[in-house]
PDB file of N, CA and C in Angstrom:
ATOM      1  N   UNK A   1      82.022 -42.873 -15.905  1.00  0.00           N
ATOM      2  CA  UNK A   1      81.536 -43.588 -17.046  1.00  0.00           C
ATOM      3  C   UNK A   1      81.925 -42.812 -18.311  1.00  0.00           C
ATOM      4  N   UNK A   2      82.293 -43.741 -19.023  1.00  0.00           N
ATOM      5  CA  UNK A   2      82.615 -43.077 -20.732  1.00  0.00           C
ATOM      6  C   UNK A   2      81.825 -42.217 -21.621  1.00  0.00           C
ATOM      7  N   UNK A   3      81.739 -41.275 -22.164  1.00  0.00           N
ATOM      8  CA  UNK A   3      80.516 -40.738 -22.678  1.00  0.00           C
ATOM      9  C   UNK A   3      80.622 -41.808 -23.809  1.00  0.00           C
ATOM     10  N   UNK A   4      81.406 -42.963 -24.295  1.00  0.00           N
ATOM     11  CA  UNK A   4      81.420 -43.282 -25.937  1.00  0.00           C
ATOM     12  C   UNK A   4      80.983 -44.656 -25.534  1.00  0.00           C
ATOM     13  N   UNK A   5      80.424 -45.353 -24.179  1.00  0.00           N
ATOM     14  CA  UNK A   5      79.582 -46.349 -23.912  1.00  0.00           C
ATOM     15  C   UNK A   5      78.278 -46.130 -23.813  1.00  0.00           C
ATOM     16  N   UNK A   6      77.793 -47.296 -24.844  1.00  0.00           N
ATOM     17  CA  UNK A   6      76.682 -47.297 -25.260  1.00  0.00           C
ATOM     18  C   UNK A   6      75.469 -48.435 -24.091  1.00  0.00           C
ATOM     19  N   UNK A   7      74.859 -47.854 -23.813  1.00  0.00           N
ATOM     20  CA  UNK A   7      74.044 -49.023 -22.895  1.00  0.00           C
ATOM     21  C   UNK A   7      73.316 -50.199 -23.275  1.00  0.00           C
ATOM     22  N   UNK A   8      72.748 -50.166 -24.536  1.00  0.00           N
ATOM     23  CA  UNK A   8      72.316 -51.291 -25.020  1.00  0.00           C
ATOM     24  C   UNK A   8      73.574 -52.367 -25.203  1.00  0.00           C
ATOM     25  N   UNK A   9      75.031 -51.839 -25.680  1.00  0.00           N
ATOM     26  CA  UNK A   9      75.734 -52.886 -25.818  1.00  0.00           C
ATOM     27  C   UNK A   9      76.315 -53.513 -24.624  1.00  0.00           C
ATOM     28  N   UNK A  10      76.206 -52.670 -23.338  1.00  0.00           N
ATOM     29  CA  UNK A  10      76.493 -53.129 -22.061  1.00  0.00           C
ATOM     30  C   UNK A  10      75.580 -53.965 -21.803  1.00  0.00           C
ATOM     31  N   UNK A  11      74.190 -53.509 -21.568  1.00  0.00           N
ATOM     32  CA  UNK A  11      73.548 -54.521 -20.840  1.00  0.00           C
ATOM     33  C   UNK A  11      73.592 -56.328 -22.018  1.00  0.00           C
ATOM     34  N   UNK A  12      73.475 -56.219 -23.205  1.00  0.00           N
ATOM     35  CA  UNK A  12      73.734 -57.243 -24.417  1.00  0.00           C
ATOM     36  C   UNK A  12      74.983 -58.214 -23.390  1.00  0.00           C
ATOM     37  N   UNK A  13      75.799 -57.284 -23.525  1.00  0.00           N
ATOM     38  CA  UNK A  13      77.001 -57.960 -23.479  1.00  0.00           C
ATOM     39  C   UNK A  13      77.236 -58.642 -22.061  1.00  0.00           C
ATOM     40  N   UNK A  14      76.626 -57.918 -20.784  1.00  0.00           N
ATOM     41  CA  UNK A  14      76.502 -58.707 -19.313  1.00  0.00           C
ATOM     42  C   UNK A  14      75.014 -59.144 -18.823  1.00  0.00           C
ATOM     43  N   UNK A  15      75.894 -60.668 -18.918  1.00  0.00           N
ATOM     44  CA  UNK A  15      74.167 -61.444 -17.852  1.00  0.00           C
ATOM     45  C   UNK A  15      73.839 -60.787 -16.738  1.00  0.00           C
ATOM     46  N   UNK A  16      75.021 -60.058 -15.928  1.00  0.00           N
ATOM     47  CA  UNK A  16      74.144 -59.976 -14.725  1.00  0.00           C
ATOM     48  C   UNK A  16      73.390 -58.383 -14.969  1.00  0.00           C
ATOM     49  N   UNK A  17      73.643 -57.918 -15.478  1.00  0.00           N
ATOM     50  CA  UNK A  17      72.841 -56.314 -15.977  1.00  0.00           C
ATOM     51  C   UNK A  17      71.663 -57.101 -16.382  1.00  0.00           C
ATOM     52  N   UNK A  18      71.626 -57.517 -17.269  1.00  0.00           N
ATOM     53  CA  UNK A  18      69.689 -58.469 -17.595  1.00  0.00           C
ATOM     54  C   UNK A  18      69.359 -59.132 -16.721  1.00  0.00           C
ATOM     55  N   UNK A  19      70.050 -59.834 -16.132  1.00  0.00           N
ATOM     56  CA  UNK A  19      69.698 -60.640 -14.799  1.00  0.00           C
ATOM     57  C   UNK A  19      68.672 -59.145 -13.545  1.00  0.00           C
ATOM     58  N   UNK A  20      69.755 -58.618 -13.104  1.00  0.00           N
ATOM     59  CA  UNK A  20      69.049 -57.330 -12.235  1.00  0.00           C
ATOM     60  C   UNK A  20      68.245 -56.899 -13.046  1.00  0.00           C
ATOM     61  N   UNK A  21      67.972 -56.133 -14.955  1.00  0.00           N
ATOM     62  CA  UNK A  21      66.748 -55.837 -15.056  1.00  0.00           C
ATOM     63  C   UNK A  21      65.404 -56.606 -15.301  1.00  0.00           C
ATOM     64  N   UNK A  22      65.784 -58.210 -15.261  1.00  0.00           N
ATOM     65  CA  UNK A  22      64.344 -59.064 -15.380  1.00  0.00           C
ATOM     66  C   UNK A  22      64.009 -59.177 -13.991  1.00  0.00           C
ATOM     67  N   UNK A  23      64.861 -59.052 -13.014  1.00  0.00           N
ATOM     68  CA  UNK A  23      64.441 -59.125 -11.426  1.00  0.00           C
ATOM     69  C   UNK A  23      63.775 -58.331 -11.543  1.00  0.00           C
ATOM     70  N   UNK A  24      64.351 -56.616 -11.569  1.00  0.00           N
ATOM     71  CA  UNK A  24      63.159 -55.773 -11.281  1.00  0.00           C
ATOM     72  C   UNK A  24      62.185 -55.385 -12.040  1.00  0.00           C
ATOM     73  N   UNK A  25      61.880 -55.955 -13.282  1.00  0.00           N
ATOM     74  CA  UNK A  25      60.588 -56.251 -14.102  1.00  0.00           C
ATOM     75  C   UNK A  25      59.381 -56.878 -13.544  1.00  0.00           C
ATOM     76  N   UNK A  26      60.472 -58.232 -12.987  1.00  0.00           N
ATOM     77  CA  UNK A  26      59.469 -59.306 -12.001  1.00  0.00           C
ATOM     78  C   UNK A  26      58.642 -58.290 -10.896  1.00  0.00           C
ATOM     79  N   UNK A  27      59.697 -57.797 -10.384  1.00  0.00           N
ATOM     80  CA  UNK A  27      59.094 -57.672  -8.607  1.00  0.00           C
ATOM     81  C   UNK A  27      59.738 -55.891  -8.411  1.00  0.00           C
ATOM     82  N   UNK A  28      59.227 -55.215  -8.827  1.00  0.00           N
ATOM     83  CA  UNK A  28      59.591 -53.595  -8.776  1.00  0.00           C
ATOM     84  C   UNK A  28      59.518 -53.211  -7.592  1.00  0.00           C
ATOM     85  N   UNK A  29      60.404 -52.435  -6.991  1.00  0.00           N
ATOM     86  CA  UNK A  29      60.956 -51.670  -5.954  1.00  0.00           C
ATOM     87  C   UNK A  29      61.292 -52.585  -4.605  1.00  0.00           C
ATOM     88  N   UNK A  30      62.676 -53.560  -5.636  1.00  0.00           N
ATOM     89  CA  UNK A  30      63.429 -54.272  -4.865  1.00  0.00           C
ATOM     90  C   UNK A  30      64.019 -54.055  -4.014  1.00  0.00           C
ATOM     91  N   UNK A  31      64.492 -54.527  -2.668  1.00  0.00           N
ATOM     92  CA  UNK A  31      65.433 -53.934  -1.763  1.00  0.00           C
ATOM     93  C   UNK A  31      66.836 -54.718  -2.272  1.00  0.00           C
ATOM     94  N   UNK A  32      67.087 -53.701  -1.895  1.00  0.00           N
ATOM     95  CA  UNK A  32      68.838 -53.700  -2.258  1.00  0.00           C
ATOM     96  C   UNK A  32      69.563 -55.132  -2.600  1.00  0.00           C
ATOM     97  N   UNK A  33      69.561 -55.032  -0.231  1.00  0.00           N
ATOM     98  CA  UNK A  33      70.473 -56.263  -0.226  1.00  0.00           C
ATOM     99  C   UNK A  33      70.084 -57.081  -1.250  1.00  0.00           C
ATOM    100  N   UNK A  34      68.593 -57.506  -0.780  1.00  0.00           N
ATOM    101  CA  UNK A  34      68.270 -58.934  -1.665  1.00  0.00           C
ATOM    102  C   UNK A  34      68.138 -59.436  -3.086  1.00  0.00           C
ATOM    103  N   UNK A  35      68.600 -58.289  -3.531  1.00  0.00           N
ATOM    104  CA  UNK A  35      68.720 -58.186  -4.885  1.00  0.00           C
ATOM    105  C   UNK A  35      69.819 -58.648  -5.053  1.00  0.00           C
ATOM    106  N   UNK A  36      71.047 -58.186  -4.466  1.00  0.00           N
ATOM    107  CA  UNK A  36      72.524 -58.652  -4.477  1.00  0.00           C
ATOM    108  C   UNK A  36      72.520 -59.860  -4.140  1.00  0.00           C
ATOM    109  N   UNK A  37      71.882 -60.427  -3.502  1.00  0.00           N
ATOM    110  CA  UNK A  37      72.032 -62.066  -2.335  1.00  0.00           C
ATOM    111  C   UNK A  37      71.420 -63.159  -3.242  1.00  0.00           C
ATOM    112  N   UNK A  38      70.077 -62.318  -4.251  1.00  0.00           N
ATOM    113  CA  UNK A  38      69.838 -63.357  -5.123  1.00  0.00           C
ATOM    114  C   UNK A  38      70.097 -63.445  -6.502  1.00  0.00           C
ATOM    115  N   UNK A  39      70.596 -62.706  -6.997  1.00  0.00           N
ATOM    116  CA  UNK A  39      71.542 -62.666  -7.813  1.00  0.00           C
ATOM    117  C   UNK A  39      73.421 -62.903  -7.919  1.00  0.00           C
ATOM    118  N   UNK A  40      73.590 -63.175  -6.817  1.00  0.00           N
ATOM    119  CA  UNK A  40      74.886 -63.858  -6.032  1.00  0.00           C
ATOM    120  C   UNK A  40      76.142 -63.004  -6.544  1.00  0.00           C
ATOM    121  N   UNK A  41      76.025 -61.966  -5.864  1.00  0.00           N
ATOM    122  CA  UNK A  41      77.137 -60.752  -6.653  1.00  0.00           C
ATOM    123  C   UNK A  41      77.967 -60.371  -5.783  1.00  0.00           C
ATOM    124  N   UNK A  42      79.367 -60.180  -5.454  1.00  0.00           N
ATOM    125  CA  UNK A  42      79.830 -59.528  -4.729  1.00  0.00           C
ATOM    126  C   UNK A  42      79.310 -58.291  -4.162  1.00  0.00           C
ATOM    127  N   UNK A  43      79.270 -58.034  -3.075  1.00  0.00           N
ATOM    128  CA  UNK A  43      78.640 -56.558  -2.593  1.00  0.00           C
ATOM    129  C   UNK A  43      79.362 -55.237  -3.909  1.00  0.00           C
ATOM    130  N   UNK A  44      81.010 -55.308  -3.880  1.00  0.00           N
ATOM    131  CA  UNK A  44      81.446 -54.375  -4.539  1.00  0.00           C
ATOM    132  C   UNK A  44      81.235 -54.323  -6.184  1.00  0.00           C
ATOM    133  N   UNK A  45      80.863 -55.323  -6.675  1.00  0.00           N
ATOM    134  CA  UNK A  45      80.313 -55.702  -8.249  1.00  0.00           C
ATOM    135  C   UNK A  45      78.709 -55.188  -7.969  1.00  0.00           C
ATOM    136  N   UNK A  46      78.480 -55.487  -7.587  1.00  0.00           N
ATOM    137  CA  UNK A  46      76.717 -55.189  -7.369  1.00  0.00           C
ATOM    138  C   UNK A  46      76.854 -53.530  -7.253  1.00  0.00           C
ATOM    139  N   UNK A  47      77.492 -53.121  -6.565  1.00  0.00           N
ATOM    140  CA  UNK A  47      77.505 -51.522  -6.746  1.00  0.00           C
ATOM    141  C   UNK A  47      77.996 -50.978  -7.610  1.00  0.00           C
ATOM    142  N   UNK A  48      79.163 -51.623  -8.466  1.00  0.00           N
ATOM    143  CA  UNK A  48      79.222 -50.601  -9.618  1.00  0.00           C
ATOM    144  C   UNK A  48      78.041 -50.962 -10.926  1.00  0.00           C
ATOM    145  N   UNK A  49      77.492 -52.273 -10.542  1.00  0.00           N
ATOM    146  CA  UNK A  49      76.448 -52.878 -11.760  1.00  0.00           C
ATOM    147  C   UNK A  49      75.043 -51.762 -11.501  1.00  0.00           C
ATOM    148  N   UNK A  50      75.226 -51.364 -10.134  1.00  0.00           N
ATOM    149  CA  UNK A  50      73.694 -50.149  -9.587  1.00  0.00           C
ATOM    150  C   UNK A  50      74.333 -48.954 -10.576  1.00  0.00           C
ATOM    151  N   UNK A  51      75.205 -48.561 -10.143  1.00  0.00           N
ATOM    152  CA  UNK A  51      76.282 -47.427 -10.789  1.00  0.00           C
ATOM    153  C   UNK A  51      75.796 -47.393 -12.395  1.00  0.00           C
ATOM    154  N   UNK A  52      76.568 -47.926 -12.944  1.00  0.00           N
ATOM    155  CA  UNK A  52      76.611 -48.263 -14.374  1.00  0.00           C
ATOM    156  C   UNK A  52      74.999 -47.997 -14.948  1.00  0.00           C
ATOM    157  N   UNK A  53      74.330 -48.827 -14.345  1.00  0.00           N
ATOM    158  CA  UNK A  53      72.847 -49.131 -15.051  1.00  0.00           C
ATOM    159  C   UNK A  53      72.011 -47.817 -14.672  1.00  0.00           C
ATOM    160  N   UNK A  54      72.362 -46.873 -13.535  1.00  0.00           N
ATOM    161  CA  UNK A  54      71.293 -45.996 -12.909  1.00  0.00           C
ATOM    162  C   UNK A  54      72.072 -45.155 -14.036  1.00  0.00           C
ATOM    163  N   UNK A  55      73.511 -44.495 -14.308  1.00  0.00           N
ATOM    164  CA  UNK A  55      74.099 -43.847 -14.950  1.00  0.00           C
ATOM    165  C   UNK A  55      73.545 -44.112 -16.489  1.00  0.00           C
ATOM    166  N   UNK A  56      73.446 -44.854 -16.666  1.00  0.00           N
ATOM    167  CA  UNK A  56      72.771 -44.840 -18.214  1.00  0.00           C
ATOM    168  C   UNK A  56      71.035 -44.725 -18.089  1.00  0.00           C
ATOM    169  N   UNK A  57      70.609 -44.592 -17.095  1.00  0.00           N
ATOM    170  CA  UNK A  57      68.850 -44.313 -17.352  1.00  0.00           C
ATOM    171  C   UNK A  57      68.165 -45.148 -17.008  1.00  0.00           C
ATOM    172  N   UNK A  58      68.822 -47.049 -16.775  1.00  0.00           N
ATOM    173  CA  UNK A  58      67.874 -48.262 -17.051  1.00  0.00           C
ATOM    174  C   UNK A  58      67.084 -48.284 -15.732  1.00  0.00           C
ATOM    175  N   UNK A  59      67.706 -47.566 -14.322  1.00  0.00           N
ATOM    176  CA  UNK A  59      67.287 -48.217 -13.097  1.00  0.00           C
ATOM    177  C   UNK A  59      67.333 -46.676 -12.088  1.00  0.00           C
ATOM    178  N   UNK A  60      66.762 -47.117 -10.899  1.00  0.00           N
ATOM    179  CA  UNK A  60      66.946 -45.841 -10.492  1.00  0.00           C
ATOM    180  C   UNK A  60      66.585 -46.515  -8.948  1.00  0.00           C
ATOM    181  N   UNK A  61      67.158 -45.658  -7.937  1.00  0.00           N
ATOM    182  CA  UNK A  61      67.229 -46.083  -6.674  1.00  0.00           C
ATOM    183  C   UNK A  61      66.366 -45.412  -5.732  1.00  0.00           C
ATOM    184  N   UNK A  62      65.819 -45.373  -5.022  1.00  0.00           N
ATOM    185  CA  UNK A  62      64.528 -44.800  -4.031  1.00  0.00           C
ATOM    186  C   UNK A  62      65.005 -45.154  -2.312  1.00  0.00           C
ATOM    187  N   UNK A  63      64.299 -44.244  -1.708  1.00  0.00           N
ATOM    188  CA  UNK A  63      64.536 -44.729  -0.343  1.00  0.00           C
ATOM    189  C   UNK A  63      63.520 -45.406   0.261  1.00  0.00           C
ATOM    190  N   UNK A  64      63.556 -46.200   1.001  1.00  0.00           N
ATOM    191  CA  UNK A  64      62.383 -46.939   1.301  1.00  0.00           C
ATOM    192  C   UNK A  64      61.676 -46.438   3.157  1.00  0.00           C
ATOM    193  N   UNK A  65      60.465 -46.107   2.735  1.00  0.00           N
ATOM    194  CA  UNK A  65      59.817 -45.441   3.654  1.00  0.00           C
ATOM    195  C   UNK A  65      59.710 -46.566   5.117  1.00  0.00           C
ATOM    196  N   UNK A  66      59.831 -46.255   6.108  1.00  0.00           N
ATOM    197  CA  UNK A  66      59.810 -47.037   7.208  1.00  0.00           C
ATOM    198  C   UNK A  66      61.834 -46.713   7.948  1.00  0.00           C
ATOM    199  N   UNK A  67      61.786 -47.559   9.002  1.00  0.00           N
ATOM    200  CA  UNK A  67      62.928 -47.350   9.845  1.00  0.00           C
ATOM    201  C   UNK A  67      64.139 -47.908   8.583  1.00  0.00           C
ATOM    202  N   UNK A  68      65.411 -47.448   9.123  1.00  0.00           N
ATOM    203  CA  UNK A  68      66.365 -47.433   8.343  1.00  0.00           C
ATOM    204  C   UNK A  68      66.561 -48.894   8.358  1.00  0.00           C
ATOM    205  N   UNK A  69      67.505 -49.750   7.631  1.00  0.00           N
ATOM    206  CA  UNK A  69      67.977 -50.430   7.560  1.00  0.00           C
ATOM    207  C   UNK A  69      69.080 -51.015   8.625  1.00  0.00           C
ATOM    208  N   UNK A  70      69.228 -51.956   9.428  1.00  0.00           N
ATOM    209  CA  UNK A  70      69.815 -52.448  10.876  1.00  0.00           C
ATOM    210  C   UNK A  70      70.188 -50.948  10.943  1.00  0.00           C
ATOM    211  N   UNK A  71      70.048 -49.772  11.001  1.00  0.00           N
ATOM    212  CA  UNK A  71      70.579 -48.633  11.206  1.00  0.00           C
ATOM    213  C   UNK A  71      71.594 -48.077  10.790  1.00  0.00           C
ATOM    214  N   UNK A  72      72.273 -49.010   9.909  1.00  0.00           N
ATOM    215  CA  UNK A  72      73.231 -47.910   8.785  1.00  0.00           C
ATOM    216  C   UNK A  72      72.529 -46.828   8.315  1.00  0.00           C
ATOM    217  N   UNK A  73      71.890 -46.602   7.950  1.00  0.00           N
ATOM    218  CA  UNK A  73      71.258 -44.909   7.195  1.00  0.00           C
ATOM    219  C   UNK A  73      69.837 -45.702   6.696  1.00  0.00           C
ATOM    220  N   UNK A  74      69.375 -44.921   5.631  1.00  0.00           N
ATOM    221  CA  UNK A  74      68.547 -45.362   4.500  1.00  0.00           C
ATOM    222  C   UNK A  74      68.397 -46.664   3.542  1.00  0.00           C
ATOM    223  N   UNK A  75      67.268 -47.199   4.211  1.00  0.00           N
ATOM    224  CA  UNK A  75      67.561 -48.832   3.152  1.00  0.00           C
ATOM    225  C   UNK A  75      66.911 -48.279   2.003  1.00  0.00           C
ATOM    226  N   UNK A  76      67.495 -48.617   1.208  1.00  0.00           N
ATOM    227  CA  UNK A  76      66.739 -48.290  -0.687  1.00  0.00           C
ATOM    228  C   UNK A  76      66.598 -48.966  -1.623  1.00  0.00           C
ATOM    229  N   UNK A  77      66.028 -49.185  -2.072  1.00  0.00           N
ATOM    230  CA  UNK A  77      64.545 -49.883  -3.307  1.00  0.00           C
ATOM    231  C   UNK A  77      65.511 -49.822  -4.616  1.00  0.00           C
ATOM    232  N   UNK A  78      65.506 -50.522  -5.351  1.00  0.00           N
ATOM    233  CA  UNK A  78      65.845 -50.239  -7.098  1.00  0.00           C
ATOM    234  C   UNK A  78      64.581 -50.797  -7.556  1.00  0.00           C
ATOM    235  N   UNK A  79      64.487 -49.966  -8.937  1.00  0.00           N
ATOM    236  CA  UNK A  79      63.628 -50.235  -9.840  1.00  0.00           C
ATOM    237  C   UNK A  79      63.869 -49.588 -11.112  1.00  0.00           C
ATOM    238  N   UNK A  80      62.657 -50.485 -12.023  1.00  0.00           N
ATOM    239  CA  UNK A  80      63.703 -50.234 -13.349  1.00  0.00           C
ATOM    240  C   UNK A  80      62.585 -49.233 -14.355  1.00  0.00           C
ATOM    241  N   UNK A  81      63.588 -47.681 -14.892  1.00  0.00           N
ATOM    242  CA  UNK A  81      62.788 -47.039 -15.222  1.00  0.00           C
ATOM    243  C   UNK A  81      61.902 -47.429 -16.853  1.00  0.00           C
ATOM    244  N   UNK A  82      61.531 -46.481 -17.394  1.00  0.00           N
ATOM    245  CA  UNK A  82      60.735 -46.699 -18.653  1.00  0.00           C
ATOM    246  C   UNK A  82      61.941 -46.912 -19.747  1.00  0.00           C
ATOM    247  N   UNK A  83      62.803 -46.405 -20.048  1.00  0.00           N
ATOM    248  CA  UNK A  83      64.078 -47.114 -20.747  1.00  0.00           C
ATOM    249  C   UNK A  83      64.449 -48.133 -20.193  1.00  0.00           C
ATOM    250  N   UNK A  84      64.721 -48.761 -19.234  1.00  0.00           N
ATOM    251  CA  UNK A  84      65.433 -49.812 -19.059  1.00  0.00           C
ATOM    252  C   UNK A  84      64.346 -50.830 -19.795  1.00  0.00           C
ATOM    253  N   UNK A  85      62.571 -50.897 -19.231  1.00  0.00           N
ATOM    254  CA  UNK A  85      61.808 -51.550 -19.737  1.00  0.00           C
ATOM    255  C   UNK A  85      61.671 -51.935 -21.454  1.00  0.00           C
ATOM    256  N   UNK A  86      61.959 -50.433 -22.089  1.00  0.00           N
ATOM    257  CA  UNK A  86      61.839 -50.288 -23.373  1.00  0.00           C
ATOM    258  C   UNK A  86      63.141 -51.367 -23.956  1.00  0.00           C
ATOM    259  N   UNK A  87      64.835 -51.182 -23.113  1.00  0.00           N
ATOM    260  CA  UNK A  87      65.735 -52.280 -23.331  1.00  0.00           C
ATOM    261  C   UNK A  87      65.504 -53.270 -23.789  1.00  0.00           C
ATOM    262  N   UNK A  88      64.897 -53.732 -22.314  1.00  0.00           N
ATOM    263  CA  UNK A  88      64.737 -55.025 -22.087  1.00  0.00           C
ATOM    264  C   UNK A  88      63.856 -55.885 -23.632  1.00  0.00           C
ATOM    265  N   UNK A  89      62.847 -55.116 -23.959  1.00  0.00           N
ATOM    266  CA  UNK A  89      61.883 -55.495 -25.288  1.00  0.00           C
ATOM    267  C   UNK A  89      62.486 -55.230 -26.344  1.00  0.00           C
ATOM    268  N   UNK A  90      63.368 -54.333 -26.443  1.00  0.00           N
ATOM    269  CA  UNK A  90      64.649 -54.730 -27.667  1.00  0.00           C
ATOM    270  C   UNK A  90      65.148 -55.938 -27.863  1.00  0.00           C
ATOM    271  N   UNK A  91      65.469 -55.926 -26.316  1.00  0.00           N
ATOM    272  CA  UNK A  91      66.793 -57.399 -26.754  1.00  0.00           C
ATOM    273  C   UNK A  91      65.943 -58.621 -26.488  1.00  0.00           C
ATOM    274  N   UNK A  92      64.320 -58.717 -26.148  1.00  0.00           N
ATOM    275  CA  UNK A  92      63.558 -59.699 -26.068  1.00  0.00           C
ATOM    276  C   UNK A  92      63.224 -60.106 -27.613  1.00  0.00           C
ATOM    277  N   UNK A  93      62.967 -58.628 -28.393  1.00  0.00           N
ATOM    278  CA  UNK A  93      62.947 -58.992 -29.976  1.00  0.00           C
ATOM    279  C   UNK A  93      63.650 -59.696 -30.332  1.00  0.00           C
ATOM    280  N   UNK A  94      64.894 -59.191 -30.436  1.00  0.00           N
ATOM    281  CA  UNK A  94      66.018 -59.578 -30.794  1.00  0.00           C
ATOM    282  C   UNK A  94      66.482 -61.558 -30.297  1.00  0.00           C
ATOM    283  N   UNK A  95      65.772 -61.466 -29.203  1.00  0.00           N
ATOM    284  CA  UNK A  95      65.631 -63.450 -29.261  1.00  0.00           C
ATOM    285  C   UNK A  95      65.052 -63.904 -30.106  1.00  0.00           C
ATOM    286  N   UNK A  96      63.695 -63.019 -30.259  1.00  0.00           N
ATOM    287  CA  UNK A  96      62.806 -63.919 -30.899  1.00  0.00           C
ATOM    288  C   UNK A  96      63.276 -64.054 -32.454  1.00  0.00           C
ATOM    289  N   UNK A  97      63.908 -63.110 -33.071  1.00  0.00           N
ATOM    290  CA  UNK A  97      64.243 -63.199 -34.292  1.00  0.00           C
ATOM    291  C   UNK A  97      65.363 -64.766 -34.314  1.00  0.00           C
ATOM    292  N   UNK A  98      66.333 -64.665 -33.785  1.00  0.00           N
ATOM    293  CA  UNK A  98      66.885 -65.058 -33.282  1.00  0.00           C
ATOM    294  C   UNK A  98      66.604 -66.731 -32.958  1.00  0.00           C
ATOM    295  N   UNK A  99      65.485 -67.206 -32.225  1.00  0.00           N
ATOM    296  CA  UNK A  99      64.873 -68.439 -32.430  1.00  0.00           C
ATOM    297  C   UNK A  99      64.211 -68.619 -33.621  1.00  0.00           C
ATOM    298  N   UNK A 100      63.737 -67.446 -34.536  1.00  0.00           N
ATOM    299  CA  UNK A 100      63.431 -67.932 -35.610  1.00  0.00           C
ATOM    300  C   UNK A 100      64.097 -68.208 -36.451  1.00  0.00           C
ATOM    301  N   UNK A 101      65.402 -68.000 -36.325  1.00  0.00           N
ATOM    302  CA  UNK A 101      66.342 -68.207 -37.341  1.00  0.00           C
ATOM    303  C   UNK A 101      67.557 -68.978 -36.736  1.00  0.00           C
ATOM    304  N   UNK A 102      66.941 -70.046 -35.942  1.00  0.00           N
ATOM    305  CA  UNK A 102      67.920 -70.874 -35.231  1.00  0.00           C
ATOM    306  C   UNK A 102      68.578 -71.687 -36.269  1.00  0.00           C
ATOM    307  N   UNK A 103      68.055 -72.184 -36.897  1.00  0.00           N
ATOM    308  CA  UNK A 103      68.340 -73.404 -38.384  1.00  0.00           C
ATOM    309  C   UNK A 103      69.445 -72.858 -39.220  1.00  0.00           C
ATOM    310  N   UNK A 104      69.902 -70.961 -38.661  1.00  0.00           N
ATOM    311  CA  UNK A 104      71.211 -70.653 -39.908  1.00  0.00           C
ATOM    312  C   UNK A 104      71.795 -70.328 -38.615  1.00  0.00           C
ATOM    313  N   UNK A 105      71.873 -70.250 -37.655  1.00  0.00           N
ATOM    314  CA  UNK A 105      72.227 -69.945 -36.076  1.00  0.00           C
ATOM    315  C   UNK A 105      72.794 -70.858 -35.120  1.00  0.00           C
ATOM    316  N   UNK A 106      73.737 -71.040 -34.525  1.00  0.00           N
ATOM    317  CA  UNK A 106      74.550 -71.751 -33.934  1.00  0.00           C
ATOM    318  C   UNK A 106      73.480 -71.972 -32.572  1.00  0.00           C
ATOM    319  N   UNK A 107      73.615 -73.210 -31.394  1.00  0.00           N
ATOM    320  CA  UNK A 107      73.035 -73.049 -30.311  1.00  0.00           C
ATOM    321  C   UNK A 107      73.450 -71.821 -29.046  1.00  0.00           C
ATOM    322  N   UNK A 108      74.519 -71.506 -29.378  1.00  0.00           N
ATOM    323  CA  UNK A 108      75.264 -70.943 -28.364  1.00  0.00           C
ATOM    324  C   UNK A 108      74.801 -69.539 -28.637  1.00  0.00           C
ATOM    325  N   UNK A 109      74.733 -69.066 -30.047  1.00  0.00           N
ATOM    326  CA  UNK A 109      74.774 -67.557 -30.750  1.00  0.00           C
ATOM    327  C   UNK A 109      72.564 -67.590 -30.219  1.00  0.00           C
ATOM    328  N   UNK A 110      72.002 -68.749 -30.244  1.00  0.00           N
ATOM    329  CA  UNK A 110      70.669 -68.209 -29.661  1.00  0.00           C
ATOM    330  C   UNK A 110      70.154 -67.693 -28.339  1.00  0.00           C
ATOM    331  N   UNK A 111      71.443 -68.939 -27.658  1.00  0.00           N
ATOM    332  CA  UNK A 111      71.315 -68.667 -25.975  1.00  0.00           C
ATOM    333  C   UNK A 111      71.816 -67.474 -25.710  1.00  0.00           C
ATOM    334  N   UNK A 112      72.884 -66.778 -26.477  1.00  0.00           N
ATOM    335  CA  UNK A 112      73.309 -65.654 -25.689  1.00  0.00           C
ATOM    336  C   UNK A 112      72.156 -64.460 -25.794  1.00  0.00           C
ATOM    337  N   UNK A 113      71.277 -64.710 -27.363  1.00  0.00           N
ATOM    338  CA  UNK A 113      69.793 -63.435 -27.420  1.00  0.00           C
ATOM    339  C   UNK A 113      68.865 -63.729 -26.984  1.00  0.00           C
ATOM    340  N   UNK A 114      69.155 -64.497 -26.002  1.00  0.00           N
ATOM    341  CA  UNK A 114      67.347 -64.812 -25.401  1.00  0.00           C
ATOM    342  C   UNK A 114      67.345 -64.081 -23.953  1.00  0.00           C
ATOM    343  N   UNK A 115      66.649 -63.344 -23.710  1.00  0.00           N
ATOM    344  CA  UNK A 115      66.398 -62.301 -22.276  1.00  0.00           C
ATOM    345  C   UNK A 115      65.279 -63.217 -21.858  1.00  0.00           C
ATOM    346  N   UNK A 116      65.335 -63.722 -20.329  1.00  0.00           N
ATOM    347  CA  UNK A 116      64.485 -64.512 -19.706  1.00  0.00           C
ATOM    348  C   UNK A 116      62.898 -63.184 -20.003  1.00  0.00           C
TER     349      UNK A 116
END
């Protein structure tokens, strides 16, 4: 990863980075797979999107206590730390301004600042 990438403009700029951090807002200490399966990601996109987001602070990965996973190794949990949360209420502001100022604001320029 670049030291001159900035994470707020990553996650801004990709749905599925907000997508994975409103999942694990919803429902904290997600398992893996199903995170990937419902968010419909390639296995190899989904790992560099874990990559990327744990590397900047937003998320962080855990092992999950009980038998391994069909027995590949360690099944493991994501969840999203106290920065990623703090993100997420940035760019939730940032809608709301955003719907308030829909009337000088294009439809398209609101949909892209609105974080579910």
């Amino acid at each position: 990863m670049r030291v001159t990438e900035n994470r707020f403009i990553y996650v801004f700029s990709h749905e599925e980075a907000r997508r994975l951090m409103v999942s694990l807002e919803r429902e904290p200490l997600t398992g893996y797979g199903r995170l990937r399966k419902d968010l419909d990601l390639h296995p190899e996109a989904f790992v560099r999107l874990v990559y990327r987001l744990s590397g900047y602070g937003l998320l962080r990965m855990r092992g999950r206590p009980g038998p391994a996973a069909r027995g590949r190794g360690l099944a493991v949990q994501l969840e999203i730390t106290p920065r990623g949360r703090a993100l997420l209420q940035v760019l939730r502001r940032m809608g709301e301004v955003a719907k308030a100022s829909r009337h000088e604001l294009d439809a398209s320029t609101v949909e892209l600042l609105t974080v579910a």
